[in-house]
C-alpha atoms as a PDB file:
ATOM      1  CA  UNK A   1      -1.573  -7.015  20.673  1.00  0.00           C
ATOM      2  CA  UNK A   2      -5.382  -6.588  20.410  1.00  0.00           C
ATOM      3  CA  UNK A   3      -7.366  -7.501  17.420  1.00  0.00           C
ATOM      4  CA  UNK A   4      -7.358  -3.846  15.965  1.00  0.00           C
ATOM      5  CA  UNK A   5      -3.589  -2.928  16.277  1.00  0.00           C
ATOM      6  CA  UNK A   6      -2.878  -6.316  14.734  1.00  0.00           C
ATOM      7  CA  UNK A   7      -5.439  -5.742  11.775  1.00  0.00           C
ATOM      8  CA  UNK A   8      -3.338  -2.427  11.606  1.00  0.00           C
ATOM      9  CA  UNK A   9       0.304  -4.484  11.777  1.00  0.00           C
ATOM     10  CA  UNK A  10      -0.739  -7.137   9.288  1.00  0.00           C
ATOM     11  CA  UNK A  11      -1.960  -4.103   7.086  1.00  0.00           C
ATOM     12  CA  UNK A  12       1.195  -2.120   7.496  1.00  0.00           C
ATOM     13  CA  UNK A  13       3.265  -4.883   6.114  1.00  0.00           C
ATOM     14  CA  UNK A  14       0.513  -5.549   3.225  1.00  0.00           C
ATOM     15  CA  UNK A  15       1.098  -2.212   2.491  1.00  0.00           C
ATOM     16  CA  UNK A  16       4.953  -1.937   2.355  1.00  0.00           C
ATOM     17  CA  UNK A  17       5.305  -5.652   0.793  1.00  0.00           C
ATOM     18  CA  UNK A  18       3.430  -4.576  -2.446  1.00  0.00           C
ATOM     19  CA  UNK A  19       5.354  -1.118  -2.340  1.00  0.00           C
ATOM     20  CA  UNK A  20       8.332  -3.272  -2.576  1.00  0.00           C
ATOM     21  CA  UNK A  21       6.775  -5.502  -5.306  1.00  0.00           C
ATOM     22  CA  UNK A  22       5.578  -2.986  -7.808  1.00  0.00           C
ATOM     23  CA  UNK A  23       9.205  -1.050  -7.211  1.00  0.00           C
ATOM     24  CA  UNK A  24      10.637  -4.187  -8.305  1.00  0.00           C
ATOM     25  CA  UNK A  25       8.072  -4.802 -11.132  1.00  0.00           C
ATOM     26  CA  UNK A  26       8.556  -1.661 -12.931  1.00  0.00           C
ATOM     27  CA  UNK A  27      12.463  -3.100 -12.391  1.00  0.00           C
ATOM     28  CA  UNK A  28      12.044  -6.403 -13.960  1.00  0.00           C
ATOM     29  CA  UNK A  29      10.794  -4.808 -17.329  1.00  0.00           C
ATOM     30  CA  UNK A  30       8.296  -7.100 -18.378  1.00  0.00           C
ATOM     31  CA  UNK A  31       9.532 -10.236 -16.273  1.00  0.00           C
ATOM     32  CA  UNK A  32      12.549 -10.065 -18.477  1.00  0.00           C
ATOM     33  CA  UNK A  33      14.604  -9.584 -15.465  1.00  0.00           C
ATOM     34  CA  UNK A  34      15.251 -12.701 -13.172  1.00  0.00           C
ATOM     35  CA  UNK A  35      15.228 -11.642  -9.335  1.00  0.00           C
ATOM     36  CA  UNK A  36      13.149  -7.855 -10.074  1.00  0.00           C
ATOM     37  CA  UNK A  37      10.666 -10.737 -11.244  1.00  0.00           C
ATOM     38  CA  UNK A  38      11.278 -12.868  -7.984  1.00  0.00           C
ATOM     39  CA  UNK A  39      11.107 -10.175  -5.965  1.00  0.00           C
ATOM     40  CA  UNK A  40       8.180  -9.059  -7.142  1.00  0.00           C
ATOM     41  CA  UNK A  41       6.069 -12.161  -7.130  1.00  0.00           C
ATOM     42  CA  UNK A  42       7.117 -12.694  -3.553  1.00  0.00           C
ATOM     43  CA  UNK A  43       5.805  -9.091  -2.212  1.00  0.00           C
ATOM     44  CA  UNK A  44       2.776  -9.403  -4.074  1.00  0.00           C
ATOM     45  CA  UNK A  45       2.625 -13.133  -2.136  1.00  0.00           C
ATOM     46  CA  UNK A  46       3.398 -11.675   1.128  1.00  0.00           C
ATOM     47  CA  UNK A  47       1.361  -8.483   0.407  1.00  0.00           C
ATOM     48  CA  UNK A  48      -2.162 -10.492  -0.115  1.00  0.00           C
ATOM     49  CA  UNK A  49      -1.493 -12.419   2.550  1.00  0.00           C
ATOM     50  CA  UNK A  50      -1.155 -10.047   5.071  1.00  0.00           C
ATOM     51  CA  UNK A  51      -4.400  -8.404   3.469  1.00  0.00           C
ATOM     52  CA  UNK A  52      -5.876 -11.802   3.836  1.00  0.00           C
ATOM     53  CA  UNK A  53      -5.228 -11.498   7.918  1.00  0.00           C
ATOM     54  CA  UNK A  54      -5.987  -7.870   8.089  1.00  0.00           C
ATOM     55  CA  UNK A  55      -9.352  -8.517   6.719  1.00  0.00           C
ATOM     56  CA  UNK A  56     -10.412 -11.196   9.458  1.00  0.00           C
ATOM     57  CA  UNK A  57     -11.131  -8.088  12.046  1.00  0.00           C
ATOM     58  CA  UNK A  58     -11.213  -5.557   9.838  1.00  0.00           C
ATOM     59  CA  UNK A  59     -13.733  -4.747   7.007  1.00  0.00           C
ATOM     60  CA  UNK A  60     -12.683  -5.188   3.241  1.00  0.00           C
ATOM     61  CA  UNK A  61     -13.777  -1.622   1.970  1.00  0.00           C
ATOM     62  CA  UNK A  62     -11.994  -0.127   4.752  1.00  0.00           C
ATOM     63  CA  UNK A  63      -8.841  -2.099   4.672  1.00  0.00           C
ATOM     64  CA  UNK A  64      -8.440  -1.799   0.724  1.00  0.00           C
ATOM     65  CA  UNK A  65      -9.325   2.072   1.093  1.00  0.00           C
ATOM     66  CA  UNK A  66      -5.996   2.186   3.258  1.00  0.00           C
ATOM     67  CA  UNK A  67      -3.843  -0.224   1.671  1.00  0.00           C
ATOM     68  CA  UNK A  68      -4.807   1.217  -1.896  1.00  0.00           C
ATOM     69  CA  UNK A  69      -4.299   5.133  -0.534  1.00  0.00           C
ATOM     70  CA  UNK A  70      -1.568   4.675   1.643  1.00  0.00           C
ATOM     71  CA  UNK A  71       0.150   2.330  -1.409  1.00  0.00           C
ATOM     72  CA  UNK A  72      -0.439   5.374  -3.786  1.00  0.00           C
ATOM     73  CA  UNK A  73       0.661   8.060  -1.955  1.00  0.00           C
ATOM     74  CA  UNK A  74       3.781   5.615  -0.942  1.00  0.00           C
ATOM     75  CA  UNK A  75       4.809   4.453  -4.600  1.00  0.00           C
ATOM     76  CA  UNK A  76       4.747   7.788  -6.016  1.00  0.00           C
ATOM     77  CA  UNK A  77       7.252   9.053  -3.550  1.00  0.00           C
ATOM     78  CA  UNK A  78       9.361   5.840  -4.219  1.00  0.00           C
ATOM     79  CA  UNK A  79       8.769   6.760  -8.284  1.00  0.00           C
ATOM     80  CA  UNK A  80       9.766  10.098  -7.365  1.00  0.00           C
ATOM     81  CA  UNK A  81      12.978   9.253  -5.479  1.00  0.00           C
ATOM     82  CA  UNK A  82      13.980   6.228  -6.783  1.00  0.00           C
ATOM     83  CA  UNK A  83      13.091   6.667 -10.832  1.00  0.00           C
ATOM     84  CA  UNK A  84      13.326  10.200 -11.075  1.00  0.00           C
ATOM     85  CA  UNK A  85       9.393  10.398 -11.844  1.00  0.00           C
ATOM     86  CA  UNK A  86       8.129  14.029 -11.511  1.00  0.00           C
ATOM     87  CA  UNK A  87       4.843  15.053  -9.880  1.00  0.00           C
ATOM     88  CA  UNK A  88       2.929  18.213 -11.202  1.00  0.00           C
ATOM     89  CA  UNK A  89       0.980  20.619  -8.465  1.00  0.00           C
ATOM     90  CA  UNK A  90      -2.146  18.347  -9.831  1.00  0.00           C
ATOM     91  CA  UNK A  91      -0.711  14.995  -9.335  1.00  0.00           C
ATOM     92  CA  UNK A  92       0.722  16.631  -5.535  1.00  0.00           C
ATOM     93  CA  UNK A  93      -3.260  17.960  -4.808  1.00  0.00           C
ATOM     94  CA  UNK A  94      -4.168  14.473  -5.534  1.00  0.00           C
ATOM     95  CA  UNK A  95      -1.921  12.712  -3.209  1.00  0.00           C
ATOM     96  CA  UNK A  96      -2.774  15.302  -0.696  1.00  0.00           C
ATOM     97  CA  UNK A  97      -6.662  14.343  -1.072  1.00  0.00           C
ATOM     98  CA  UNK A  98      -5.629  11.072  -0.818  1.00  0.00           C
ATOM     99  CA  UNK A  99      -4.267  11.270   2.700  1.00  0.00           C
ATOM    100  CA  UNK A 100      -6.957  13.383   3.606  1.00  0.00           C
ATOM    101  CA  UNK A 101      -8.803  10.929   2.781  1.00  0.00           C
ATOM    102  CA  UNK A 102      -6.956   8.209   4.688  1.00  0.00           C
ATOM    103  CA  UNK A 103      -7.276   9.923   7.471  1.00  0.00           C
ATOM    104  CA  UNK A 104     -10.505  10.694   7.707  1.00  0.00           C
ATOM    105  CA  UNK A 105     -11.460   7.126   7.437  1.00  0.00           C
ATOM    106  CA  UNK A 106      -9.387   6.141  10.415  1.00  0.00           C
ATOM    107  CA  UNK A 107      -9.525   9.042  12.870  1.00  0.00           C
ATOM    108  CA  UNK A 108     -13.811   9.521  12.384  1.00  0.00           C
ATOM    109  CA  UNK A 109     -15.141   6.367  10.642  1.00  0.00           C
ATOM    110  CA  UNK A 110     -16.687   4.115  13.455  1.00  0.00           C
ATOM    111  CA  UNK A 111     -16.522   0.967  11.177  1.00  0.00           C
ATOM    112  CA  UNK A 112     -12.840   1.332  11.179  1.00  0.00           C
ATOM    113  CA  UNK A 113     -11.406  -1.720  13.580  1.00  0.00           C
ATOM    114  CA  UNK A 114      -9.932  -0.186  16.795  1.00  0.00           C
END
């Protein structure tokens, strides 16, 4: 895989790890809960360090704009589904801004790693 679509895989599962941890943090209510808290600890683990090898070809304000956007936009749909958290037509407009702005950073930025 070339440098670029591996900055991208490494990202990808950076991204879903810490969806999966902060799912499971809200779950462990306060640490109070044994393997929500487990879980949890581990994604965030395997979450920074896939960021960590994501950011050896790729730069840090670019990776983080992605893994922060795309974790947003991806934790409120699992707060939507999963807890029964609503989203208002402001909090929707935001998300959609969002991954605007997601994309624009990777289809027309040229410091994105390709």
């Amino acid at each position: 895989m070339a440098a670029g679509g591996s900055a991208y895989a490494w990202l990808g599962l950076a991204i879903v790890a810490e969806v999966i941890a902060t799912s499971t943090l809200k779950a462990s209510e306060g640490f109070t809960r044994l393997w929500p808290s487990v879980i949890t600890v581990i994604g965030y683990g395997i979450a920074f360090y896939a960021l960590s090898l994501t950011l050896r070809t790729m730069p840090t304000g670019i990776a983080y704009a992605i893994w922060s956007g795309v974790g947003i936009v991806l934790i409120s749909a699992v707060g939507w589904v999963w807890f029964r958290q609503t989203l208002d037509a402001p909090a929707l407009i935001g998300l959609g801004l969002i991954i605007a702005g997601v994309l624009v950073v990777n289809l027309f930025s040229k410091t994105v790693a390709h």
